[in-house]
Protein backbone atom coordinates (compact mmCIF):
# COMPACT_ATOMS: atom_id res chain seq x y z
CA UNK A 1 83.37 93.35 111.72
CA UNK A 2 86.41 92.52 114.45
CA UNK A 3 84.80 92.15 117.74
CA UNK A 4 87.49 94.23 118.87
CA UNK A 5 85.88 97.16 116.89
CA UNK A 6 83.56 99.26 119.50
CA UNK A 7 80.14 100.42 117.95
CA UNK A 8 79.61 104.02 118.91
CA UNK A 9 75.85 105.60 119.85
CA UNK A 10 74.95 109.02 120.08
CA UNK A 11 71.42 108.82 120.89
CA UNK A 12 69.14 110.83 123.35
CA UNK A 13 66.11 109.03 122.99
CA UNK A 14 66.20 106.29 125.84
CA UNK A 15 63.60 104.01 123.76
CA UNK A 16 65.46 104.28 120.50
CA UNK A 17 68.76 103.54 122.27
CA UNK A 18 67.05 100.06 123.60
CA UNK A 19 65.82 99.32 120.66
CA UNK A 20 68.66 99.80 119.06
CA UNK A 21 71.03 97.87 121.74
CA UNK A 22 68.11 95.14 121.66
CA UNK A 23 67.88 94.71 117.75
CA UNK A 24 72.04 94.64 117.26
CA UNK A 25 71.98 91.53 119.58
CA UNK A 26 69.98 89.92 117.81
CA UNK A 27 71.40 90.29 114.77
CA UNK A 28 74.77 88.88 116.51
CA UNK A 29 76.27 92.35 117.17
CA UNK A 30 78.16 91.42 120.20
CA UNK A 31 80.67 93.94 119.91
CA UNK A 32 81.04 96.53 123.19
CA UNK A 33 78.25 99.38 122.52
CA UNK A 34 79.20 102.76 123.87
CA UNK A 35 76.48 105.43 124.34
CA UNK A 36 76.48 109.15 124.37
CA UNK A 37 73.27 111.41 125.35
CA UNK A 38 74.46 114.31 123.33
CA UNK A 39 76.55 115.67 120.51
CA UNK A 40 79.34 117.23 123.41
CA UNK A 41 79.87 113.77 124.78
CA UNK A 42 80.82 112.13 121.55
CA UNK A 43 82.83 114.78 120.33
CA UNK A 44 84.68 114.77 123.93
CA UNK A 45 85.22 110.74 123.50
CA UNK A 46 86.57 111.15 119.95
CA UNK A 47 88.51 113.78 119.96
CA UNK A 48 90.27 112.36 123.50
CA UNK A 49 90.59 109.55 121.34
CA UNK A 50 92.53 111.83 118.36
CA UNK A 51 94.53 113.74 120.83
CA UNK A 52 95.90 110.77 123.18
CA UNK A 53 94.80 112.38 126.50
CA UNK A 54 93.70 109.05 128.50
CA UNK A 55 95.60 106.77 125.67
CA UNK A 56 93.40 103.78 126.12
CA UNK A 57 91.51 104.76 123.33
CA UNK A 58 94.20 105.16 120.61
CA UNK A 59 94.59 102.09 117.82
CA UNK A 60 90.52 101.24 117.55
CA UNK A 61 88.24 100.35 115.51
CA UNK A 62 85.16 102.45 115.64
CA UNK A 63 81.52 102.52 114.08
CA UNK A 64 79.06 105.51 114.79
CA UNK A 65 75.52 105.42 114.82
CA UNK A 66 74.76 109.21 114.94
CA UNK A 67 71.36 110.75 115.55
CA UNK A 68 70.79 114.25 114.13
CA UNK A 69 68.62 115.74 116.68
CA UNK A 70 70.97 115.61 119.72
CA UNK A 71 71.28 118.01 122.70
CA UNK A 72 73.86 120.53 123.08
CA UNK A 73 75.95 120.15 119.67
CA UNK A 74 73.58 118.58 116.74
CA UNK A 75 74.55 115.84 115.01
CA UNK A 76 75.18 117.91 111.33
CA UNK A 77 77.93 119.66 113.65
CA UNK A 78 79.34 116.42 115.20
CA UNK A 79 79.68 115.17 111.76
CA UNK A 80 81.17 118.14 110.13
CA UNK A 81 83.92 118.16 113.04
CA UNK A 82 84.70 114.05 112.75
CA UNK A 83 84.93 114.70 108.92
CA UNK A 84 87.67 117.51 109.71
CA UNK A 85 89.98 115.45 111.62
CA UNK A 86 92.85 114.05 110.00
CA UNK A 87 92.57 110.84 111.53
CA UNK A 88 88.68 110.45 113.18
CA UNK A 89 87.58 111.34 109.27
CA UNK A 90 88.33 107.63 108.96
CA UNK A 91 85.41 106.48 110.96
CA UNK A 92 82.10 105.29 109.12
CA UNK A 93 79.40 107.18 110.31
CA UNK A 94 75.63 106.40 109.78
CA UNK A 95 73.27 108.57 110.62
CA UNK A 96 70.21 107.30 112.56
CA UNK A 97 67.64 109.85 112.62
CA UNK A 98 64.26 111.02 112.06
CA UNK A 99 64.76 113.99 109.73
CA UNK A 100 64.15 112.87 106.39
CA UNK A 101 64.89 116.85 104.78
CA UNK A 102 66.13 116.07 101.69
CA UNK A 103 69.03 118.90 102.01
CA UNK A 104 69.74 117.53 105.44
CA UNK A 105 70.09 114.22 104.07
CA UNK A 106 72.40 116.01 101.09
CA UNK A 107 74.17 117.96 103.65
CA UNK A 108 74.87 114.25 105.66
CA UNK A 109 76.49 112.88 102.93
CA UNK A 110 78.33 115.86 101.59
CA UNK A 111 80.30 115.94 104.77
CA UNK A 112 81.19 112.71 104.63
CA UNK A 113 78.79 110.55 106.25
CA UNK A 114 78.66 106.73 105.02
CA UNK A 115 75.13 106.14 105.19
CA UNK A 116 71.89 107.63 106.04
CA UNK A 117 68.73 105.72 107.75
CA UNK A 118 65.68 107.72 108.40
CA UNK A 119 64.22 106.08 111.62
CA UNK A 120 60.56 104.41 110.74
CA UNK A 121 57.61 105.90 113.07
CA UNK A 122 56.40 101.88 113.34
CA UNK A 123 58.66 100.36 115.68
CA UNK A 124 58.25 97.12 114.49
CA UNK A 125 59.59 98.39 110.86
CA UNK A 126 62.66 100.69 113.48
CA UNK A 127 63.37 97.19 114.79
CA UNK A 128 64.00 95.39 111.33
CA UNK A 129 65.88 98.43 110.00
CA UNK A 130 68.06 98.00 113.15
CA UNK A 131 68.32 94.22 112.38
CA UNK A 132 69.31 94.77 108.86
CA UNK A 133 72.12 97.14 110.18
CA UNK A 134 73.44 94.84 112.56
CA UNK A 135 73.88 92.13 110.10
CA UNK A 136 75.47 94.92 107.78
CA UNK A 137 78.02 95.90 110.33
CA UNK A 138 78.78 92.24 110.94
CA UNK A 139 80.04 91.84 107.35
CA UNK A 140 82.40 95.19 107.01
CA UNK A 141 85.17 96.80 108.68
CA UNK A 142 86.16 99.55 110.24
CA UNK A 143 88.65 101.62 109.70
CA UNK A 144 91.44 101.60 112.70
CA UNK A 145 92.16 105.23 114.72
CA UNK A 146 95.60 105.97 115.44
């Protein structure tokens, strides 16, 4: 992945999102991590992104790590409105959650998502999934947003 690419998180969970900022580093993530507490702060940063209203967030690279269970818009709807866009359908989305519903998890990836993780209760088995994810994302690339 180009270090220029910016790894999006939409996580709530102030533990999960240091674990998760923790466990990318040390799988040599080094690429600028962006957070978002809830589903209507990540659509508001994307879709600024798709419309051009600030403009310094047009032509990048993006990665989102989405959790499910978010506050004000779920994640299900966050992805079913990225999928939608012309242009932010682009972005690889993997969904970092603890649902493990099987039709959730259909739903997921019949809207488009690129990957689904179901977060382990052990956090010692969360941290290596995290690991194994950063060194994923190290390897491929993203998609650029213009």
């Amino acid at each position: 992945m180009k270090k220029e690419a910016n790894i999006l998180i939409a996580e709530d969970n102030k533990e999960h999102l240091e674990l998760i900022r923790e466990n990318l580093l040390r799988a040599g993530v080094c690429n600028e991590l962006l957070n978002f507490a809830d589903g209507q702060e990540i659509l508001n940063f994307l879709f600024d992104v798709d419309e051009g209203v600030e403009g310094e967030h047009n032509s990048h690279e993006y990665f989102l790590l989405l959790n499910l269970n978010l506050p004000k818009v779920v994640g299900v709807k966050v992805l079913e409105k990225i999928k939608q866009d012309t242009h932010l359908k682009k972005i690889p989305v993997i969904i970092l959650t603890a649902t493990d519903n099987q039709h959730t998890i259909e739903q997921c990836y019949n809207l488009g998502c690129s990957t689904y993780i179901v977060k382990p209760t052990e956090r010692h088995d969360f941290e290596n999934n995290i690991q194994k994810l950063g060194r994923f994302l190290s390897i491929v690339e993203a998609t650029l947003i213009n």
